[in-house]
PDB file of N, CA and C in Angstrom:
ATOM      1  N   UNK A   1      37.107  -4.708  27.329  1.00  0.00           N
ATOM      2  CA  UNK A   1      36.716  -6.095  27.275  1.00  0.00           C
ATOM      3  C   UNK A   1      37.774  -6.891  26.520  1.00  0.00           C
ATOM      4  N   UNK A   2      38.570  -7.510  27.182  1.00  0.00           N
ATOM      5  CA  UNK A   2      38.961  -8.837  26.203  1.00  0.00           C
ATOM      6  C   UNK A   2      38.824  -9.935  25.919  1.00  0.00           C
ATOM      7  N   UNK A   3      38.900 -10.372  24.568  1.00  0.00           N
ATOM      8  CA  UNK A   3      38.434 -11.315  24.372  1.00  0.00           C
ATOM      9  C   UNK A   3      39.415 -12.333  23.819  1.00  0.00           C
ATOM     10  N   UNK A   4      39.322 -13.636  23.116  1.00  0.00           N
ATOM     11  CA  UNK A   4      40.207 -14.243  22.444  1.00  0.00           C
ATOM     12  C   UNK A   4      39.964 -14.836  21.010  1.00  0.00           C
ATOM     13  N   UNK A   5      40.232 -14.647  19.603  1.00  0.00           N
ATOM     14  CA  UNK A   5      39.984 -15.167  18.823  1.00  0.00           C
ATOM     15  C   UNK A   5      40.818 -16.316  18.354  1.00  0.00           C
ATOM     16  N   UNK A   6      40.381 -16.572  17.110  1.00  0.00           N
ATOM     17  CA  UNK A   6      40.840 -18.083  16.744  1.00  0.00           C
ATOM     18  C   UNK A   6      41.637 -17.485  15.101  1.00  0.00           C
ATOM     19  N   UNK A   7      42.634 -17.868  14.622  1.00  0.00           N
ATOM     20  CA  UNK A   7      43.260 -17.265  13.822  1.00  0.00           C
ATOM     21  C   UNK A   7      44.075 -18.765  13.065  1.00  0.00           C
ATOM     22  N   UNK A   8      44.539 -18.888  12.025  1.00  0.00           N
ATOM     23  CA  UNK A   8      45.148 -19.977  11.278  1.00  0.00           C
ATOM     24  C   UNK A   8      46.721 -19.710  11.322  1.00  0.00           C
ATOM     25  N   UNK A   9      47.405 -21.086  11.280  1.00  0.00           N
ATOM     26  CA  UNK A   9      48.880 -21.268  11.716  1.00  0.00           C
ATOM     27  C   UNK A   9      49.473 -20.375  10.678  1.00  0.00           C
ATOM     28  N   UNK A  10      48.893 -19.852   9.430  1.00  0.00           N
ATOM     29  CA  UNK A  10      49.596 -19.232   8.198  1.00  0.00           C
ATOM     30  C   UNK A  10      49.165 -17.591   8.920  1.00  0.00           C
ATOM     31  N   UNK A  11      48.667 -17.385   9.155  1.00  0.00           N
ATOM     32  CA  UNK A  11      48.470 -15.933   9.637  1.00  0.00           C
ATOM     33  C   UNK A  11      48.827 -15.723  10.664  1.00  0.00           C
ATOM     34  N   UNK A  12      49.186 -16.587  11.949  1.00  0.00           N
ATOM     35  CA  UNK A  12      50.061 -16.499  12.885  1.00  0.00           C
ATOM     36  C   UNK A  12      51.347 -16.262  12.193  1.00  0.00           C
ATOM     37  N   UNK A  13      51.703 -17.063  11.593  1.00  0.00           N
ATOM     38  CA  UNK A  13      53.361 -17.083  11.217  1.00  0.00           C
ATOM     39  C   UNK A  13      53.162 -15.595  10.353  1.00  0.00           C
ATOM     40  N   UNK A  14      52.583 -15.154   9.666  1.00  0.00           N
ATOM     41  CA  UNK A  14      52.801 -13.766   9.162  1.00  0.00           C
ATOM     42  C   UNK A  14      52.907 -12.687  10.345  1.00  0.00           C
ATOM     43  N   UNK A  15      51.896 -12.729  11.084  1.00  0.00           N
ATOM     44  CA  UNK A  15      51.907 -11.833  12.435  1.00  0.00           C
ATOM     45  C   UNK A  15      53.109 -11.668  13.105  1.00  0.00           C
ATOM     46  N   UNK A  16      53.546 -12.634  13.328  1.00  0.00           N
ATOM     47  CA  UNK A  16      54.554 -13.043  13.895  1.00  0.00           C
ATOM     48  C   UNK A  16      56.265 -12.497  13.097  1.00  0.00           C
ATOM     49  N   UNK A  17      55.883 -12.769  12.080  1.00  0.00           N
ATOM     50  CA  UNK A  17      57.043 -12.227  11.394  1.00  0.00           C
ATOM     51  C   UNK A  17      56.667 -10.485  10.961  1.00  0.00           C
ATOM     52  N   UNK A  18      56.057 -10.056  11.427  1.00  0.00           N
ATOM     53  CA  UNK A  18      55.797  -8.544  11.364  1.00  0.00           C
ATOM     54  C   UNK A  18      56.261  -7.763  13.118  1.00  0.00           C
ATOM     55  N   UNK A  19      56.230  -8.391  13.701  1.00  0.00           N
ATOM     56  CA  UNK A  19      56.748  -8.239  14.740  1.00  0.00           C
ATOM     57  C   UNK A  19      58.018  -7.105  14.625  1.00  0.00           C
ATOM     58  N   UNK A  20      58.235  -6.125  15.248  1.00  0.00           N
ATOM     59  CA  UNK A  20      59.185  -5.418  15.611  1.00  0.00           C
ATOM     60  C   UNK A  20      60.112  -5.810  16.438  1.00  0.00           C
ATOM     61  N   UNK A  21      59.854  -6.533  17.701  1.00  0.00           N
ATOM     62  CA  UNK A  21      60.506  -6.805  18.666  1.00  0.00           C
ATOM     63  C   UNK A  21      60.165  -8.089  19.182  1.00  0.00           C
ATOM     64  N   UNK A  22      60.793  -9.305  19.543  1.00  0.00           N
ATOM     65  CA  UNK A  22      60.684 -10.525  19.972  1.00  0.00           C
ATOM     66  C   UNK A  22      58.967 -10.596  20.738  1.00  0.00           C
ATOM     67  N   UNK A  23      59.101  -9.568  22.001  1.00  0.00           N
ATOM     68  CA  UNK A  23      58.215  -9.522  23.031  1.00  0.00           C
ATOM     69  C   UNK A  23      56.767  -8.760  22.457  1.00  0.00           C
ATOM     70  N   UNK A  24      57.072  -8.507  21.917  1.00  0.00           N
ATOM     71  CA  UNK A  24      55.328  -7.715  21.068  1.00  0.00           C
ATOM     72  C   UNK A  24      54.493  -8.796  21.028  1.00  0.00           C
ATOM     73  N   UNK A  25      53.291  -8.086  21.249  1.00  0.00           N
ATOM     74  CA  UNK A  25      52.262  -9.033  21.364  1.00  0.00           C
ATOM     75  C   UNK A  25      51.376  -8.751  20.015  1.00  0.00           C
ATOM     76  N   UNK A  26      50.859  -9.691  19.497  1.00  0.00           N
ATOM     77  CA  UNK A  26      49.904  -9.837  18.320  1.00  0.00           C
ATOM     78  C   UNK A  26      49.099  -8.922  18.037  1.00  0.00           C
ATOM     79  N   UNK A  27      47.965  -8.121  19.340  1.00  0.00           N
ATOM     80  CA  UNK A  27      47.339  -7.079  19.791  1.00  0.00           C
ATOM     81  C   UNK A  27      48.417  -5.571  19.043  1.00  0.00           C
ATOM     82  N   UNK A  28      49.631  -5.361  19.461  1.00  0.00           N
ATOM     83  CA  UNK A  28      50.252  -4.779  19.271  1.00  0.00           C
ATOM     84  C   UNK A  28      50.443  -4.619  17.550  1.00  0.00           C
ATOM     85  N   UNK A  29      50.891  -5.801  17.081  1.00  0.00           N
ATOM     86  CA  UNK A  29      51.128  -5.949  15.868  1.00  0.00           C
ATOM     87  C   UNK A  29      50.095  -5.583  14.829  1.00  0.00           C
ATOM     88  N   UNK A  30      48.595  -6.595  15.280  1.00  0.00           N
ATOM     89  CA  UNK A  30      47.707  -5.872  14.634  1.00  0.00           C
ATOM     90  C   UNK A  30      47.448  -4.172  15.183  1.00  0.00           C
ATOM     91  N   UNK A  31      47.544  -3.514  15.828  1.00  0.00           N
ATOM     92  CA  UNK A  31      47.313  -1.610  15.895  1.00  0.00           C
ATOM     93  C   UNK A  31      47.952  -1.460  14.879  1.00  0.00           C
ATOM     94  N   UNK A  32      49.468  -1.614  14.645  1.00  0.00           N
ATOM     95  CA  UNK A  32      50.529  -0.794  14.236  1.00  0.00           C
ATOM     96  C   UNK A  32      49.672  -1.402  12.382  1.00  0.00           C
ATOM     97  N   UNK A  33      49.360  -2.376  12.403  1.00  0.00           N
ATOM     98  CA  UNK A  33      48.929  -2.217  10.992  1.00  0.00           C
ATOM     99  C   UNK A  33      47.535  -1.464  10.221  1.00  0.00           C
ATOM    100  N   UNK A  34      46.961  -1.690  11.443  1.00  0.00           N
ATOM    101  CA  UNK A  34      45.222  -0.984  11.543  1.00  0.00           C
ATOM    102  C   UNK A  34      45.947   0.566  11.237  1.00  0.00           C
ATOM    103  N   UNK A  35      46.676   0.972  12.143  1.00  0.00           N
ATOM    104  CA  UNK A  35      47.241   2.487  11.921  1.00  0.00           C
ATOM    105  C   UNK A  35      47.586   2.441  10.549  1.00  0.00           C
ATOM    106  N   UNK A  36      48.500   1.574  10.243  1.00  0.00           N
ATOM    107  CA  UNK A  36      48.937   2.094   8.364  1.00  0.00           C
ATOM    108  C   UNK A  36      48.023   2.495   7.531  1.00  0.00           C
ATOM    109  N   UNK A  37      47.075   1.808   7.753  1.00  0.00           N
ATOM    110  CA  UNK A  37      46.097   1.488   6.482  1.00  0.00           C
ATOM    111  C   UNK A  37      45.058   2.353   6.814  1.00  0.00           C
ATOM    112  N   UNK A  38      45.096   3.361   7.977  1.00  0.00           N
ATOM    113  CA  UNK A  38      43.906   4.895   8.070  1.00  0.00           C
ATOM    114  C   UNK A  38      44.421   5.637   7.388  1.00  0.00           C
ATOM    115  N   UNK A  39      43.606   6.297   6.488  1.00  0.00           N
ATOM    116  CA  UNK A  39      43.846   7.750   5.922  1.00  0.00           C
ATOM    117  C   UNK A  39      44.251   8.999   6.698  1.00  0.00           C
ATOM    118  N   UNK A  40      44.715   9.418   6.164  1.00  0.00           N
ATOM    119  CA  UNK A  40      45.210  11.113   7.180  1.00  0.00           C
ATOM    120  C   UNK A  40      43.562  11.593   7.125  1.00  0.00           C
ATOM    121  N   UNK A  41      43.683  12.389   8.639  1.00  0.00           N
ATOM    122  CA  UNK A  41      42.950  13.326   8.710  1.00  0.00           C
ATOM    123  C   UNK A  41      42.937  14.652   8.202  1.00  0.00           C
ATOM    124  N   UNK A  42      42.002  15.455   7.804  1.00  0.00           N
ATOM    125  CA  UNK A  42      42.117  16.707   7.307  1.00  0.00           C
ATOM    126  C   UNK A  42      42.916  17.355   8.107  1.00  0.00           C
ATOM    127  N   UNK A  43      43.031  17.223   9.589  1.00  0.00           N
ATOM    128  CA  UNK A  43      43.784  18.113  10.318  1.00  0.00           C
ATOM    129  C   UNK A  43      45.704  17.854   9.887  1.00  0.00           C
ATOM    130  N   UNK A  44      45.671  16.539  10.123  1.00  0.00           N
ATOM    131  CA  UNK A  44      47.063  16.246   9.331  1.00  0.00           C
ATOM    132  C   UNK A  44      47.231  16.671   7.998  1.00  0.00           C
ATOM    133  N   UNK A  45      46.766  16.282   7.170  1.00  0.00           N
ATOM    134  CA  UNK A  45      47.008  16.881   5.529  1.00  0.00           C
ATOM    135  C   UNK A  45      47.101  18.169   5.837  1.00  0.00           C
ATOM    136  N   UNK A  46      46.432  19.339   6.537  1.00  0.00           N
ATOM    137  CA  UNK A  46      46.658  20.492   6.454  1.00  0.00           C
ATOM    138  C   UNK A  46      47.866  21.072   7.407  1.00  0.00           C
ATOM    139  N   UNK A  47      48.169  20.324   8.108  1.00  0.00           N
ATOM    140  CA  UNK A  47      49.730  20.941   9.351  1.00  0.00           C
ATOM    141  C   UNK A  47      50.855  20.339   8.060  1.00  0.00           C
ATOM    142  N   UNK A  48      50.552  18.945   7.596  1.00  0.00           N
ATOM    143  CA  UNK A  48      51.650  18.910   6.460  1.00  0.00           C
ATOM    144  C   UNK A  48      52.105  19.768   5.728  1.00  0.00           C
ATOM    145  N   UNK A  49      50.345  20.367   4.694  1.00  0.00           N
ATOM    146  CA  UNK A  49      50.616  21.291   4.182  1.00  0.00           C
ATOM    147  C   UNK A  49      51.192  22.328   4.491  1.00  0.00           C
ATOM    148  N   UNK A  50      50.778  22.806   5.825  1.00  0.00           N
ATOM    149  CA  UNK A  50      51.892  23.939   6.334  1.00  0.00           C
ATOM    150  C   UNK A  50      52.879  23.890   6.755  1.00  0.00           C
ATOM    151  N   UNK A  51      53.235  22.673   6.965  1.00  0.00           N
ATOM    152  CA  UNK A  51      54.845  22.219   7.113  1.00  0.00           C
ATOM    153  C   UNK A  51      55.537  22.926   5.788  1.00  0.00           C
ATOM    154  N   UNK A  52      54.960  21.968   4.935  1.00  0.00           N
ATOM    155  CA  UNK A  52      55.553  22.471   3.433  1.00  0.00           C
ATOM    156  C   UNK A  52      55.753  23.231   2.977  1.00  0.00           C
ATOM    157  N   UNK A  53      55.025  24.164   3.373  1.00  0.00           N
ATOM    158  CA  UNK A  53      54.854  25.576   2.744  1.00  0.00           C
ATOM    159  C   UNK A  53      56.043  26.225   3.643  1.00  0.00           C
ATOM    160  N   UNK A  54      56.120  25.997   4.680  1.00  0.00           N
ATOM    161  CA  UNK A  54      57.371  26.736   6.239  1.00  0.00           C
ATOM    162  C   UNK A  54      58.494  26.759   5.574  1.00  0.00           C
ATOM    163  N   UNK A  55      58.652  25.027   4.900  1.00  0.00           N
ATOM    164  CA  UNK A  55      60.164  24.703   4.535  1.00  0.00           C
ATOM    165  C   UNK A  55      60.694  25.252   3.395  1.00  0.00           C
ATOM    166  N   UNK A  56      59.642  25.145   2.427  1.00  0.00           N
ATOM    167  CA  UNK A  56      59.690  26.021   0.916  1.00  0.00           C
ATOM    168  C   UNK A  56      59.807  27.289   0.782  1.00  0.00           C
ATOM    169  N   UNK A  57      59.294  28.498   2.274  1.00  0.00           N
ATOM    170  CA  UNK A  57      59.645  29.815   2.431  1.00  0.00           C
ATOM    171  C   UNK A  57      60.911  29.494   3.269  1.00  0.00           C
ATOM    172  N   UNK A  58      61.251  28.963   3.431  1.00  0.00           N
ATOM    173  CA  UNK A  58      63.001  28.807   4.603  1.00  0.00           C
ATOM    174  C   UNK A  58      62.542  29.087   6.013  1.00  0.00           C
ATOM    175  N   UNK A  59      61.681  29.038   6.475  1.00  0.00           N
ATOM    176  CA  UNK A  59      61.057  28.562   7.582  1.00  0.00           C
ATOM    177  C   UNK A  59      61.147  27.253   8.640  1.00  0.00           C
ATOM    178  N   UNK A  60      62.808  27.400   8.736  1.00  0.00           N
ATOM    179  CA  UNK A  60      63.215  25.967   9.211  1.00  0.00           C
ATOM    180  C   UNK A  60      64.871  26.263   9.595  1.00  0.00           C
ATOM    181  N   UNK A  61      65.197  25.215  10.941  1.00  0.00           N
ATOM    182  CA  UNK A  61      66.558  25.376  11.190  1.00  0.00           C
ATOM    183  C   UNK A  61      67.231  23.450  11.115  1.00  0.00           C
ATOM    184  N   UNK A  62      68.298  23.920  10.871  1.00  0.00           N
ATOM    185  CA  UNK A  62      69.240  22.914  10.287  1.00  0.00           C
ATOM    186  C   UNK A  62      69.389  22.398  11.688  1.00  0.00           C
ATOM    187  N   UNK A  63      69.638  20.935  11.904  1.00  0.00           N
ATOM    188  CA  UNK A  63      70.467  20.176  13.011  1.00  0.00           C
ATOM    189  C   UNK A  63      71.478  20.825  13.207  1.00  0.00           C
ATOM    190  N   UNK A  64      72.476  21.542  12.635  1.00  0.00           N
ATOM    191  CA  UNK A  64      73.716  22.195  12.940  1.00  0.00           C
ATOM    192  C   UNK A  64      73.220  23.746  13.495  1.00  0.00           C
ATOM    193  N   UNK A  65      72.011  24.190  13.140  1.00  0.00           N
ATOM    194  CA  UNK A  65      71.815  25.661  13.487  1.00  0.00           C
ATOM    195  C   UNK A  65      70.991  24.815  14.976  1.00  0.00           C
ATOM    196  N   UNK A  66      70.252  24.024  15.094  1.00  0.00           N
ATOM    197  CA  UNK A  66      69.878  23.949  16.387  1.00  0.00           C
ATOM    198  C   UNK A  66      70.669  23.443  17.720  1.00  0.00           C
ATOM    199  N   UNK A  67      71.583  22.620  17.326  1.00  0.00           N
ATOM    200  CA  UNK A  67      72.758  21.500  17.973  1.00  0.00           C
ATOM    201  C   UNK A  67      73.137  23.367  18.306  1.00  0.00           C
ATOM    202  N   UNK A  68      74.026  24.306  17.851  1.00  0.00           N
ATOM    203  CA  UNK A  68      74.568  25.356  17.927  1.00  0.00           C
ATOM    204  C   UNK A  68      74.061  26.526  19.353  1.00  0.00           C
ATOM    205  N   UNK A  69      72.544  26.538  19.034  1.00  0.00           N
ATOM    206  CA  UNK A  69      71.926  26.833  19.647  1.00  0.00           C
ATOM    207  C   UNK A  69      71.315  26.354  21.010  1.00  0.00           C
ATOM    208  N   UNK A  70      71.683  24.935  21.036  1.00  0.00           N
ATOM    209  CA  UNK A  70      71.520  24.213  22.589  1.00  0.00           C
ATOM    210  C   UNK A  70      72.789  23.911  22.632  1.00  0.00           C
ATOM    211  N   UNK A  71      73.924  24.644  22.360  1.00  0.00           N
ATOM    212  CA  UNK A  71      75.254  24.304  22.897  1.00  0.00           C
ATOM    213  C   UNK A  71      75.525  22.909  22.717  1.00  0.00           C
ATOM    214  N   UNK A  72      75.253  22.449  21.710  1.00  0.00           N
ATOM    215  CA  UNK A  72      75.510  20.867  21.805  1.00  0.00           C
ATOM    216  C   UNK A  72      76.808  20.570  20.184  1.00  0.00           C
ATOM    217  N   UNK A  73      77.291  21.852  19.987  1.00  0.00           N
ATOM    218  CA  UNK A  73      78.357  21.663  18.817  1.00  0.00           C
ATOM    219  C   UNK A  73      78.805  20.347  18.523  1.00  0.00           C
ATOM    220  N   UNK A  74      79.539  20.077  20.078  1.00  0.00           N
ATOM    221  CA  UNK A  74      80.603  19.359  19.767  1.00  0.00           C
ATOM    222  C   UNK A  74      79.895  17.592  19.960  1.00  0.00           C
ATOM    223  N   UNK A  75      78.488  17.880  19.794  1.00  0.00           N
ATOM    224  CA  UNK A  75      77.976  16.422  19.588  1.00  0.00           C
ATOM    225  C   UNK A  75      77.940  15.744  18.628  1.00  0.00           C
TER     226      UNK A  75
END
């Protein structure tokens, strides 16, 4: 369903200057901020955590060990 609201020239001009890209639409602008301001999910906090834990046991390859490995050295 869409609809249309009514919004003030001072909060346009903020919207507006949050903009990423000329062509973004307001809709757009407000997600990307609605997204900031959610908390992680337990499922995220815990893949982080095991991120962390991967990198802290050396559980991880370097841009130069992977570039190496897809033949891409000389990029």
């Amino acid at each position: 369903m869409v609809t249309t609201i009514q919004i003030s020239a001072k909060l346009r001009e903020e919207l507006t200057g949050k903009k990423v890209f000329d062509r973004e639409t307001y809709e757009e602008v407000i997600w990307d901020l609605i997204e900031d301001s959610m908390e992680l999910g337990k499922q995220t906090k815990g893949e982080i955590k095991r991120a962390r834990a991967e990198i802290k046991s050396g559980k991880f390859y370097t841009l130069s060990q992977v570039k190496k490995e897809l033949g891409l050295s000389n990029v």
